[in-house]
N, C-alpha and C. Protein backbone atom coordinates (compact mmCIF):
# COMPACT_ATOMS: atom_id res chain seq x y z
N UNK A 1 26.04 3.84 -25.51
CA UNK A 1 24.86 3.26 -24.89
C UNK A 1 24.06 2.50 -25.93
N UNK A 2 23.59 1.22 -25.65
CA UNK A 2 22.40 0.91 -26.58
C UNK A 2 21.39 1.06 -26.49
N UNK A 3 20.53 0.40 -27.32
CA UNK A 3 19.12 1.38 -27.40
C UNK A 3 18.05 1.09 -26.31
N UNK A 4 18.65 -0.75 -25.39
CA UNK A 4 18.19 -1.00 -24.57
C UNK A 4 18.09 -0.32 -23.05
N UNK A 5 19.67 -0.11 -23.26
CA UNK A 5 19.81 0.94 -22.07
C UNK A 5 19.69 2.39 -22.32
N UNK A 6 19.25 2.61 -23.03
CA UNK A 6 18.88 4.38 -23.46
C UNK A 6 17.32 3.98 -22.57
N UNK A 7 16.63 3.27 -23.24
CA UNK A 7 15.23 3.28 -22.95
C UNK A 7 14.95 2.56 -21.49
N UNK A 8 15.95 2.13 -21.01
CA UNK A 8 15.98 1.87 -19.14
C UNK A 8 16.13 2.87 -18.60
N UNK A 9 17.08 3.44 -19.12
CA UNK A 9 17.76 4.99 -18.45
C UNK A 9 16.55 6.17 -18.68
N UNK A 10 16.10 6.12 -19.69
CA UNK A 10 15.00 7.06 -19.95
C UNK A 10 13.58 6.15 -19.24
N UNK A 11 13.60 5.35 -19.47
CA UNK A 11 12.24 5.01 -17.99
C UNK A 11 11.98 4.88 -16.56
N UNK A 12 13.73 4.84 -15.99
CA UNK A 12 13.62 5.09 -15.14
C UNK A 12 13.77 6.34 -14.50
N UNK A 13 14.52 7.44 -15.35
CA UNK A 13 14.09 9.01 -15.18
C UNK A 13 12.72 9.53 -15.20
N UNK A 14 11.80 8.73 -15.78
CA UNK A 14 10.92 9.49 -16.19
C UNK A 14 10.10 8.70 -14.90
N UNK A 15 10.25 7.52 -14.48
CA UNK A 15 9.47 6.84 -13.32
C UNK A 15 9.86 7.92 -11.96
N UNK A 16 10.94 8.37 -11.72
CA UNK A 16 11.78 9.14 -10.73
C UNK A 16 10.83 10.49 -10.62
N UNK A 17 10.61 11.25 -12.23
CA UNK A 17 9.87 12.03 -12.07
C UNK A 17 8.36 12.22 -11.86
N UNK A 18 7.72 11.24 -11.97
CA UNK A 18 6.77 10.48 -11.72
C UNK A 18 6.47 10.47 -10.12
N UNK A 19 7.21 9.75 -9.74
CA UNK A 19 7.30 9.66 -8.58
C UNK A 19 7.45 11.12 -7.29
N UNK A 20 8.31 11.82 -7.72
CA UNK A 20 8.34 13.60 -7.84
C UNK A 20 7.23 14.12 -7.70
N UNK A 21 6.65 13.76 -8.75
CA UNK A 21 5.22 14.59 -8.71
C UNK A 21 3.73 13.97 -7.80
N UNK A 22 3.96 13.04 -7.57
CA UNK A 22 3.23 12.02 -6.80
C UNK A 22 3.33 11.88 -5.34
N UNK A 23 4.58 12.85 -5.22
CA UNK A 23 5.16 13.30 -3.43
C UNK A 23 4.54 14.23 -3.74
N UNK A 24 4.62 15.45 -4.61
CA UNK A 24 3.67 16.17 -4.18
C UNK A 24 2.58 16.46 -4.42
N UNK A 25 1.75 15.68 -4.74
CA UNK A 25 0.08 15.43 -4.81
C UNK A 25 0.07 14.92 -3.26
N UNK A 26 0.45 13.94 -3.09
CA UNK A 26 0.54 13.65 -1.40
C UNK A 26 0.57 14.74 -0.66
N UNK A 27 1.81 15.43 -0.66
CA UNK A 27 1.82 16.58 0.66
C UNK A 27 0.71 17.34 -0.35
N UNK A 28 0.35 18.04 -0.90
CA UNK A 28 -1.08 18.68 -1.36
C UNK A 28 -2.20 18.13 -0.76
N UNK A 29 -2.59 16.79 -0.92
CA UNK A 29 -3.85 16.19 -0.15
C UNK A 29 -3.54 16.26 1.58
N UNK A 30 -2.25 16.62 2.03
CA UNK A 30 -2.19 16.69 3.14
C UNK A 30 -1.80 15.40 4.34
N UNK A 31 -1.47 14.30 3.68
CA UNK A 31 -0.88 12.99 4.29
C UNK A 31 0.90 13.35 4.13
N UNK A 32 1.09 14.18 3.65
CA UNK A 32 2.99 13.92 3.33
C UNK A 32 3.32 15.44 4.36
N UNK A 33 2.29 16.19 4.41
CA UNK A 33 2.91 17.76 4.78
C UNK A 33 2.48 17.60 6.76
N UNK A 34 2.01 17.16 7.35
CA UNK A 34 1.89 17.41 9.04
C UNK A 34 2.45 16.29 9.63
N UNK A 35 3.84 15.34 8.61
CA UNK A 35 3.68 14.28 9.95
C UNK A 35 2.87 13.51 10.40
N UNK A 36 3.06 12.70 11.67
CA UNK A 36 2.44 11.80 11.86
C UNK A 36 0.94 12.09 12.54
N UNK A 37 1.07 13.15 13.11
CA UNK A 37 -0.66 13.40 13.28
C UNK A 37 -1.17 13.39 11.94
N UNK A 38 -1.21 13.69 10.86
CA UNK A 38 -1.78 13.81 9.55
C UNK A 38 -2.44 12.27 9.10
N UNK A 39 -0.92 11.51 9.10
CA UNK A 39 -0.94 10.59 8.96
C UNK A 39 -2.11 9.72 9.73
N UNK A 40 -1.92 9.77 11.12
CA UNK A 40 -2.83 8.68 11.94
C UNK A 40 -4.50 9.60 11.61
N UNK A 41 -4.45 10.78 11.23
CA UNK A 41 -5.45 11.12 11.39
C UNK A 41 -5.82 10.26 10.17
N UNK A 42 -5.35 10.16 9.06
CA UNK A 42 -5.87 9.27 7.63
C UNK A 42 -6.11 8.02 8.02
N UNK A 43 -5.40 7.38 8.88
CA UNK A 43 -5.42 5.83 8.74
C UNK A 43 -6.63 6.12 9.96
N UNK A 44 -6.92 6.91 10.85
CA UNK A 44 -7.89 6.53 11.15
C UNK A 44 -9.32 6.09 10.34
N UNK A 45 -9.12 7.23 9.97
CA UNK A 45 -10.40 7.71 8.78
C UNK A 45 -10.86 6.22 7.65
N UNK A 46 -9.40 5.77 7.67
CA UNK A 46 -9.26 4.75 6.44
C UNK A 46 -9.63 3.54 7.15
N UNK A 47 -9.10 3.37 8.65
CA UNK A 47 -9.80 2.33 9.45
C UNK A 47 -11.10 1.86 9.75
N UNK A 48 -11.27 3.06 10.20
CA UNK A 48 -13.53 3.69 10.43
C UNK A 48 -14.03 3.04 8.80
N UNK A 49 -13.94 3.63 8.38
CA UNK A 49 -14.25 3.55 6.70
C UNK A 49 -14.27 1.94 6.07
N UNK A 50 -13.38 1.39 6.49
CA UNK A 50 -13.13 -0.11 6.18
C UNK A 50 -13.88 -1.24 7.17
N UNK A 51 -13.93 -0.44 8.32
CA UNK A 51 -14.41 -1.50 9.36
C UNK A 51 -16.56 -1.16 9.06
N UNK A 52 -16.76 -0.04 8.99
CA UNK A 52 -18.08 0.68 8.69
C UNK A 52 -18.67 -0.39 7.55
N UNK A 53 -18.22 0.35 6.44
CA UNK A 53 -18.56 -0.42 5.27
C UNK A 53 -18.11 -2.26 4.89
N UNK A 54 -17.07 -2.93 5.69
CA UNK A 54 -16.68 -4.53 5.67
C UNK A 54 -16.86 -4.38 7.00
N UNK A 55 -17.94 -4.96 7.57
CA UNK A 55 -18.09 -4.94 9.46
C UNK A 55 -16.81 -6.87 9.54
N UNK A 56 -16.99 -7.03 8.53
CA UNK A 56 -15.77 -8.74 8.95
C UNK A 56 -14.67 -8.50 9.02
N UNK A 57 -14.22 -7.11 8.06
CA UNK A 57 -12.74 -6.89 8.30
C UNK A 57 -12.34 -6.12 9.68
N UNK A 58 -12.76 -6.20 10.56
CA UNK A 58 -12.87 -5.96 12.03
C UNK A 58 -12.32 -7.34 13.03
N UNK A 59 -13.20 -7.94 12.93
CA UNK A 59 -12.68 -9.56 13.17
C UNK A 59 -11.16 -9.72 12.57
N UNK A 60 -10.85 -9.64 11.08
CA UNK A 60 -10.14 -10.14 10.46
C UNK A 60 -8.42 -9.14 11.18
N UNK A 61 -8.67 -7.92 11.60
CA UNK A 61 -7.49 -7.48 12.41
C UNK A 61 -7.49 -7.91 13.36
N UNK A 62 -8.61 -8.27 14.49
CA UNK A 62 -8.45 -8.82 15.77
C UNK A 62 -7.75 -9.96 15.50
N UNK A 63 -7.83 -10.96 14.95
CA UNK A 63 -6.56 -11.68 14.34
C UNK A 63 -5.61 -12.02 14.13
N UNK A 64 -5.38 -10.78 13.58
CA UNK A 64 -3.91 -10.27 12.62
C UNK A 64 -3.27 -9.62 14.04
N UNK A 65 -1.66 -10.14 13.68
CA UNK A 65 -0.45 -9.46 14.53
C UNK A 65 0.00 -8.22 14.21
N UNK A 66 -0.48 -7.79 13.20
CA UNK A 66 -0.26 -6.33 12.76
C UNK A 66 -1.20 -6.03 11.62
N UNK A 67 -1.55 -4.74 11.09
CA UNK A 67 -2.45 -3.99 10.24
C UNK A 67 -1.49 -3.18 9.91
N UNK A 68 -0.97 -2.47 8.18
CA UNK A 68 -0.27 -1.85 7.49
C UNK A 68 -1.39 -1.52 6.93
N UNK A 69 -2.23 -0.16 7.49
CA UNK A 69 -3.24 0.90 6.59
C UNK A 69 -2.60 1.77 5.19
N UNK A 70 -2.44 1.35 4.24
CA UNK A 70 -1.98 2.69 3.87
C UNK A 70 -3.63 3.41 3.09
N UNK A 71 -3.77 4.57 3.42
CA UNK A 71 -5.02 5.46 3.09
C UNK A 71 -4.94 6.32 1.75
N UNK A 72 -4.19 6.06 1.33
CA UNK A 72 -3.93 7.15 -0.17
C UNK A 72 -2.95 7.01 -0.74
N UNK A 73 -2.99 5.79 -1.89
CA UNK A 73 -1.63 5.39 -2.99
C UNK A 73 -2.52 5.92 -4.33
N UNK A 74 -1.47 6.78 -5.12
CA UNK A 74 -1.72 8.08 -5.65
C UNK A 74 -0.78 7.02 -6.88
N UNK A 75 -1.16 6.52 -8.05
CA UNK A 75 -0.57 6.09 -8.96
C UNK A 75 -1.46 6.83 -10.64
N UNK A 76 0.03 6.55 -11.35
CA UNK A 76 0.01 7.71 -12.65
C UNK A 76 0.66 6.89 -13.75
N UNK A 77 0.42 6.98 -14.61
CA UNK A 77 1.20 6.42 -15.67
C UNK A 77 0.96 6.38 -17.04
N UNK A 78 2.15 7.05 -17.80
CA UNK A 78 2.17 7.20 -19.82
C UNK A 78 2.95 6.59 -19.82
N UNK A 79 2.87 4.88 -20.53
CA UNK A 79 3.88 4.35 -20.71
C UNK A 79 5.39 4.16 -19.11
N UNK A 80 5.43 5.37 -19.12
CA UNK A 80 6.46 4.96 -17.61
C UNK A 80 5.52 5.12 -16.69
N UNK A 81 5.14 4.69 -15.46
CA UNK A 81 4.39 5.24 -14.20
C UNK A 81 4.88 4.85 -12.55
N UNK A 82 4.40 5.83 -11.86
CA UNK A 82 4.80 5.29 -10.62
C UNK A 82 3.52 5.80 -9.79
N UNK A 83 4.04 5.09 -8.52
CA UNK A 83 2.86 5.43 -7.58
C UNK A 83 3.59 5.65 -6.31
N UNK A 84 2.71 6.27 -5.15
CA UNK A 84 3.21 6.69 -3.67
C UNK A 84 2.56 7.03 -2.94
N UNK A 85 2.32 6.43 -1.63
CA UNK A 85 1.70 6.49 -0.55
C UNK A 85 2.17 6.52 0.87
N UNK A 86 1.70 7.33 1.82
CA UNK A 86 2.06 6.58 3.21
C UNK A 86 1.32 6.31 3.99
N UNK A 87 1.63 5.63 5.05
CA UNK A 87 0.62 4.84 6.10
C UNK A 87 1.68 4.55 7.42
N UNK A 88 0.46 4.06 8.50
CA UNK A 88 1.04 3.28 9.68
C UNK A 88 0.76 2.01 10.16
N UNK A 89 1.91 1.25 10.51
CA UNK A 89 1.96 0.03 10.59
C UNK A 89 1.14 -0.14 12.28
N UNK A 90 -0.31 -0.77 12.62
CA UNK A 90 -0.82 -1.00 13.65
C UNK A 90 -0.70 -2.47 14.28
N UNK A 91 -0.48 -2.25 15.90
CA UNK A 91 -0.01 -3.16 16.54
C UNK A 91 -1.24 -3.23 17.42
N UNK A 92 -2.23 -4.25 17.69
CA UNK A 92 -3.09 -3.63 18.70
C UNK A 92 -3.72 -2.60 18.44
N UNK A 93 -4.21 -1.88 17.89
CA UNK A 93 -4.62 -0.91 17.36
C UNK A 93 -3.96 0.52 17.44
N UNK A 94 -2.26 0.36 17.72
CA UNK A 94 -1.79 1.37 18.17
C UNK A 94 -0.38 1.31 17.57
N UNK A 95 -0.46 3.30 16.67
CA UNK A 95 0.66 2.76 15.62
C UNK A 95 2.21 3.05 16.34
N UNK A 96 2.92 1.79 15.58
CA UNK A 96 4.28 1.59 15.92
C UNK A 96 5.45 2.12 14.89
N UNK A 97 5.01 2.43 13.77
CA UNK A 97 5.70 2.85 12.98
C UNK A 97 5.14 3.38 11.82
N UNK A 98 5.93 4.19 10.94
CA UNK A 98 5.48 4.55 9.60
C UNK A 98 5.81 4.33 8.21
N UNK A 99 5.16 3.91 7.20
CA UNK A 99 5.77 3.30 5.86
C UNK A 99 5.38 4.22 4.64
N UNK A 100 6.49 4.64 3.80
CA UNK A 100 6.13 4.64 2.61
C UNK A 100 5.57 3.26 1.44
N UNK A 101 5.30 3.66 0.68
CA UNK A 101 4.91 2.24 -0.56
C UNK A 101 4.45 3.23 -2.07
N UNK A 102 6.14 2.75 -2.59
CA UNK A 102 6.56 3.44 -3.62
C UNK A 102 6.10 2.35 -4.76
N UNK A 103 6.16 2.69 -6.44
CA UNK A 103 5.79 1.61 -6.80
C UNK A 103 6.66 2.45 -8.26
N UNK A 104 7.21 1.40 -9.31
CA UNK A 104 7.64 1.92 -10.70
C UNK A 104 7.48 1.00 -11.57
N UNK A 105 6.60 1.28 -12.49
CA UNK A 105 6.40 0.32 -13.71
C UNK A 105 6.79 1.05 -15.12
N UNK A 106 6.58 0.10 -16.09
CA UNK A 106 7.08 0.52 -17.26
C UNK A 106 6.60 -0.77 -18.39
N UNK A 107 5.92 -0.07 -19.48
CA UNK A 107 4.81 -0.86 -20.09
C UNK A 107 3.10 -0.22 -20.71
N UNK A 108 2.60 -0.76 -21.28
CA UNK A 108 1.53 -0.26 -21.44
C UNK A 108 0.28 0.26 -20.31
N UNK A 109 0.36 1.17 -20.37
CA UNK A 109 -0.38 2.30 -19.12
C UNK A 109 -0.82 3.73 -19.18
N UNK A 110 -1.97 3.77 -19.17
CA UNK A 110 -2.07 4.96 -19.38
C UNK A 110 -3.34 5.69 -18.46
N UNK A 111 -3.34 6.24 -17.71
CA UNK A 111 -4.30 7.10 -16.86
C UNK A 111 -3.39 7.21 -15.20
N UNK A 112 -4.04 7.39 -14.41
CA UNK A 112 -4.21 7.75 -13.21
C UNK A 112 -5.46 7.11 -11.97
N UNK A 113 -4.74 6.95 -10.90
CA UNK A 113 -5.88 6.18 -10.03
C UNK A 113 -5.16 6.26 -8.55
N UNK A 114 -6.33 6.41 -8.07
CA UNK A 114 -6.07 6.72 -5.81
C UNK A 114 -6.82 5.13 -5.69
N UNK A 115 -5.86 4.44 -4.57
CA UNK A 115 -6.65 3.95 -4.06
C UNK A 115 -6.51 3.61 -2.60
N UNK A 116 -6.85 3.07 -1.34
CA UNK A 116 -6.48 2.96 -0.13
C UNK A 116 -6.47 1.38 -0.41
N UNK A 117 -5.61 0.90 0.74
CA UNK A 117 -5.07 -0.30 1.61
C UNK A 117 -4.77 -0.82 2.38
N UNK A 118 -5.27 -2.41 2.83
CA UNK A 118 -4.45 -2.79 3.97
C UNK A 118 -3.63 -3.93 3.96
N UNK A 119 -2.52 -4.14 4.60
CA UNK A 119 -2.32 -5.56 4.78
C UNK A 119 -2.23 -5.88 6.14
N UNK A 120 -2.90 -6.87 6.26
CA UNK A 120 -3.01 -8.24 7.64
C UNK A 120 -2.00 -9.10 7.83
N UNK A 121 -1.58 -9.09 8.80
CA UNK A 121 -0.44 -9.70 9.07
C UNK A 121 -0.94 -10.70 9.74
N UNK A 122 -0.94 -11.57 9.26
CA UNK A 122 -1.66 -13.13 9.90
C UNK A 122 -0.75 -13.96 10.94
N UNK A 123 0.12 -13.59 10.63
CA UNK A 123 1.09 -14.53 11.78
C UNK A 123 2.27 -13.74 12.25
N UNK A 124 2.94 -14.18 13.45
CA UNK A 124 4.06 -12.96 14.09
C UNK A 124 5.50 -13.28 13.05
N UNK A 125 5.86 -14.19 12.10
CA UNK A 125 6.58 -14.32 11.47
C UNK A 125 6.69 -13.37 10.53
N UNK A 126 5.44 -13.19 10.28
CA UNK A 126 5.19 -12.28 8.60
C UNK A 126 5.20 -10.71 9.16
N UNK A 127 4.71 -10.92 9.95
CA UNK A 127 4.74 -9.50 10.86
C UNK A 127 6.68 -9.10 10.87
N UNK A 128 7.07 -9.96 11.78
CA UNK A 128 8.55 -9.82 12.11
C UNK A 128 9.38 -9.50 11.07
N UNK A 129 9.34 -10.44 9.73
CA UNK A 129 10.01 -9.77 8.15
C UNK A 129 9.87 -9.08 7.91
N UNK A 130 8.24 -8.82 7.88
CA UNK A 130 8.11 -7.07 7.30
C UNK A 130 9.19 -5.96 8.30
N UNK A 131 9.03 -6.22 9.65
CA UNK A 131 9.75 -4.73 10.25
C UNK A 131 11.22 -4.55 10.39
N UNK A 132 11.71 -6.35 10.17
CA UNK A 132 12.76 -6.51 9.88
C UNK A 132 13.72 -6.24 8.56
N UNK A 133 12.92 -6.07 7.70
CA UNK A 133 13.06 -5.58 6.40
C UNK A 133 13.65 -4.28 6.17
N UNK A 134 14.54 -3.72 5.10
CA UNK A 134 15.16 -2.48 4.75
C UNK A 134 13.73 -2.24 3.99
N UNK A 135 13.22 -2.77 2.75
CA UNK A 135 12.50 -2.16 1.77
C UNK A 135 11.87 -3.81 1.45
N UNK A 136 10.65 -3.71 2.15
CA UNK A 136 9.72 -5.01 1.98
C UNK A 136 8.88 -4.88 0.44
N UNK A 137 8.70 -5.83 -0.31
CA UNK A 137 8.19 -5.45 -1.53
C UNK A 137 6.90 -6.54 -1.46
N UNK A 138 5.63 -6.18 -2.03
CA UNK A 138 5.20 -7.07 -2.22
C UNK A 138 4.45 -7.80 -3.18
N UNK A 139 5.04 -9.50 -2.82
CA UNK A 139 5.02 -10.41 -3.87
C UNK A 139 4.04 -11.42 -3.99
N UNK A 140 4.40 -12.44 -4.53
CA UNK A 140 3.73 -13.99 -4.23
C UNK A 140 3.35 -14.38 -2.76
N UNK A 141 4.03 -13.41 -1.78
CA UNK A 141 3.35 -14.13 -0.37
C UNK A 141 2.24 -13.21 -0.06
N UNK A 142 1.17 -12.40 -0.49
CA UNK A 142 0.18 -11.79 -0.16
C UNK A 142 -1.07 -12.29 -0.93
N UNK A 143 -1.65 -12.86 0.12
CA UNK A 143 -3.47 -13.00 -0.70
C UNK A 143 -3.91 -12.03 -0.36
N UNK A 144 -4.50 -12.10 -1.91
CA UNK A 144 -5.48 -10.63 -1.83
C UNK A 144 -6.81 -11.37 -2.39
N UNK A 145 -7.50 -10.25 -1.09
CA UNK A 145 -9.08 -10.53 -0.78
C UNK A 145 -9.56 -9.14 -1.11
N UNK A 146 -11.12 -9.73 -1.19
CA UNK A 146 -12.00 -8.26 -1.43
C UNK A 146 -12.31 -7.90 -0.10
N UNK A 147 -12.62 -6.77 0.13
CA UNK A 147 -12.70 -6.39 1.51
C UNK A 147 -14.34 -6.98 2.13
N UNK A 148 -15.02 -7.63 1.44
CA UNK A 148 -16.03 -8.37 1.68
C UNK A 148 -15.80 -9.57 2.09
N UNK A 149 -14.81 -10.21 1.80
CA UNK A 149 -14.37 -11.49 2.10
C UNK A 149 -13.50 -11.31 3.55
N UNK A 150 -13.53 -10.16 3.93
CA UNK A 150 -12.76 -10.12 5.27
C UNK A 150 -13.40 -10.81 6.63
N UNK A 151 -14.52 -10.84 6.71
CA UNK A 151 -15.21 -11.38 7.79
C UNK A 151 -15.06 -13.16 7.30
N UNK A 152 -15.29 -13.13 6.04
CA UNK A 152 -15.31 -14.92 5.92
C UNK A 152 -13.97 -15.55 5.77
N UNK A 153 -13.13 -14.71 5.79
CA UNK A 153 -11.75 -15.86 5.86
C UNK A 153 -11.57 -16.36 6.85
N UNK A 154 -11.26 -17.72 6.85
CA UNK A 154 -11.42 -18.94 7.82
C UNK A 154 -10.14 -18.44 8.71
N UNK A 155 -9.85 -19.74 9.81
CA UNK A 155 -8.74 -19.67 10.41
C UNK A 155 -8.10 -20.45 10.12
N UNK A 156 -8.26 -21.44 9.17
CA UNK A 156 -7.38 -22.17 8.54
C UNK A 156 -6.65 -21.54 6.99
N UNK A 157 -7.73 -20.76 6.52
CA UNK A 157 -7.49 -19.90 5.48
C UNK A 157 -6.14 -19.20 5.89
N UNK A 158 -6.44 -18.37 6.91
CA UNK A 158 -5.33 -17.14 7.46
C UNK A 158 -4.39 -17.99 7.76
N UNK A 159 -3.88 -19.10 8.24
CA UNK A 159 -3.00 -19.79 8.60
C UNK A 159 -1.81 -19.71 7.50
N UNK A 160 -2.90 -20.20 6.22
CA UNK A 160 -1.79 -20.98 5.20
C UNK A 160 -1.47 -19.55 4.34
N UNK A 161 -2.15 -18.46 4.56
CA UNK A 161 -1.33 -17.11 3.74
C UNK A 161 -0.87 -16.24 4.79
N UNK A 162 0.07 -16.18 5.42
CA UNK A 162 0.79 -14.94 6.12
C UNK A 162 0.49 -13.54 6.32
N UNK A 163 0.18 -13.38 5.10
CA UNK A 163 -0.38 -11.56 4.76
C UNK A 163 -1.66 -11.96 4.00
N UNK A 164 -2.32 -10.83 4.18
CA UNK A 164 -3.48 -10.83 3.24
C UNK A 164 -3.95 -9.14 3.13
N UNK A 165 -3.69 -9.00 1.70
CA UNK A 165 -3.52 -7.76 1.22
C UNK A 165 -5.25 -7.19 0.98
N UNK A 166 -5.95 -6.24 1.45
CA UNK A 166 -7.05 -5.60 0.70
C UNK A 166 -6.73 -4.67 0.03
N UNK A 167 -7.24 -4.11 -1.47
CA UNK A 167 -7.58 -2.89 -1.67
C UNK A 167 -8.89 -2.49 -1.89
N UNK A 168 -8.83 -1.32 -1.47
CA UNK A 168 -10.37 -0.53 -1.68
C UNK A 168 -10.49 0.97 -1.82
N UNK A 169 -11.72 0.93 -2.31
CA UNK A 169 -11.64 3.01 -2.56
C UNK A 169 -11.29 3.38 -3.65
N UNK A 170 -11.31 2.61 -4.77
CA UNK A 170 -10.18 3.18 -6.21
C UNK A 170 -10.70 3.94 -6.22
N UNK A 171 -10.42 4.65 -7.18
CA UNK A 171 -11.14 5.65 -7.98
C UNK A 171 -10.15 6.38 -8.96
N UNK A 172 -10.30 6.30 -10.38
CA UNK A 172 -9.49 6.86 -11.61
C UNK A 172 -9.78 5.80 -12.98
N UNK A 173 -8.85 6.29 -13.48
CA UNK A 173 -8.89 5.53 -14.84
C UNK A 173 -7.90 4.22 -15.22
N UNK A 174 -7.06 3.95 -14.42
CA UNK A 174 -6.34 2.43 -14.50
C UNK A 174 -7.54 1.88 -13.49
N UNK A 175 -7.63 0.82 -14.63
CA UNK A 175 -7.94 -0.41 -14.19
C UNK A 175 -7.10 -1.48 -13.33
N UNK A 176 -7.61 -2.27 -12.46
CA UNK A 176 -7.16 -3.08 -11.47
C UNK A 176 -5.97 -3.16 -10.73
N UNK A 177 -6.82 -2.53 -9.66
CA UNK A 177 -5.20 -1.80 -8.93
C UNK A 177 -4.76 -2.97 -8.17
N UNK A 178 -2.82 -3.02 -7.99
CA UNK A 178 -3.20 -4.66 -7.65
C UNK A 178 -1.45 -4.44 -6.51
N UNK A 179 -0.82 -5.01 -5.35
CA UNK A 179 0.09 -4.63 -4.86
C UNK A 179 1.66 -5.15 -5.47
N UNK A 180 1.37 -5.74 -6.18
CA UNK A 180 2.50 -6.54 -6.96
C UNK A 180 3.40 -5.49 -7.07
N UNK A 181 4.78 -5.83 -6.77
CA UNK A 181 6.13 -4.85 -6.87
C UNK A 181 5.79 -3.39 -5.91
N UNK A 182 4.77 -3.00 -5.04
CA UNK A 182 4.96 -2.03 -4.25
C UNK A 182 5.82 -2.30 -2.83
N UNK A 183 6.71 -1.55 -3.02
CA UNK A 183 8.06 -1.59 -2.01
C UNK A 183 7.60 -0.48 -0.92
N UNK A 184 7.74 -1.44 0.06
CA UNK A 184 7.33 -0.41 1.75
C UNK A 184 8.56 -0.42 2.49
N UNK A 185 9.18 1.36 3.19
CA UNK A 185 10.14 1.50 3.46
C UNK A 185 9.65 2.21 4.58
N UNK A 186 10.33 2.08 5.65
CA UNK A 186 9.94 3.09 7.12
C UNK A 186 10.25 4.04 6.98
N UNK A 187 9.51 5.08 7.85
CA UNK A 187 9.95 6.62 7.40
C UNK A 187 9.68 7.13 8.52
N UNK A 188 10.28 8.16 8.75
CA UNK A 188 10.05 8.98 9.96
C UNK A 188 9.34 10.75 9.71
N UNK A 189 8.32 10.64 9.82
CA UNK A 189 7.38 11.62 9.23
C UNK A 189 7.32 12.65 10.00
């Protein structure tokens, strides 16, 4: 082995275990251990909470062809880190399915941080990839807004970005939590 692949092989074990331990901080907070009542009970909570405090990001789902809440992404990282969350994908305000959103980095990092999310599905195309998708990751096609800016994005705005990613709620010691490379996979909870 070389020393390149020693230290892939050893970051991605250590991201795996990472990840391990981050399933179970989840089922501990109680989103991974009851299933989908657990679940909708969070994304409610995470809905109320978002629409309460951003009264525009209310408008901004009436909109949207779908809402992907996720309420609690639980990310960690020394040098290797990962993160993990789940949520439900809303249609109408009524959920159709359920997603994990796993995440593995490797690089300078060091602390721990929760934060909740949504993405807006601005058009039935972007909607349709995502559910059509094995393991949707996301990239360059998500604007991300502050959840203040949810009431003022135009309709020409929403047009020309497909998705539009919020986060909100951090709370920990990494700085700028951001969705780049988090991979969402359906799950049956």
């Amino acid at each position: 082995m070389t020393q390149v692949s020693r230290r892939i092989f050893l970051g991605m074990t250590g991201a795996g275990l990472l990840l391990s331990a981050c399933d179970g901080a989840i089922t501990g907070n109680g989103v991974g251990s009851g299933g989908a009542t657990r679940i909708d009970a969070r994304v409610n909570a995470t809905r109320d909470y978002l629409f309460d405090r951003y009264p525009g990001t209310r408008e901004l789902a009436t909109r949207a062809a779908g809402v992907l809440y996720m309420p609690l992404v639980t990310e960690a990282g020394f040098g290797v880190g990962g993160g993990y969350g789940r949520g439900a994908l809303r249609l109408n305000g009524v959920t159709v399915d359920y997603y994990s959103a796993t995440r593995a980095t490797i690089g300078f990092q060091i602390g721990a941080q929760q934060y909740a999310h949504a993405l807006f599905f601005m058009t039935q195309d972007a909607l349709e990839n995502f559910r059509r998708s094995s393991g949707w990751a996301a990239g360059a096609d998500v604007r991300y807004a502050t959840p203040e800016q949810g009431g003022s994005l135009g309709k020409e705005t929403t047009e020309l970005d497909p998705v539009i990613g919020l986060v909100f709620g951090q709370q920990g010691l990494i700085a700028g939590a951001t969705l780049a490379g988090v991979k969402y996979s359906r799950i049956i909870p």
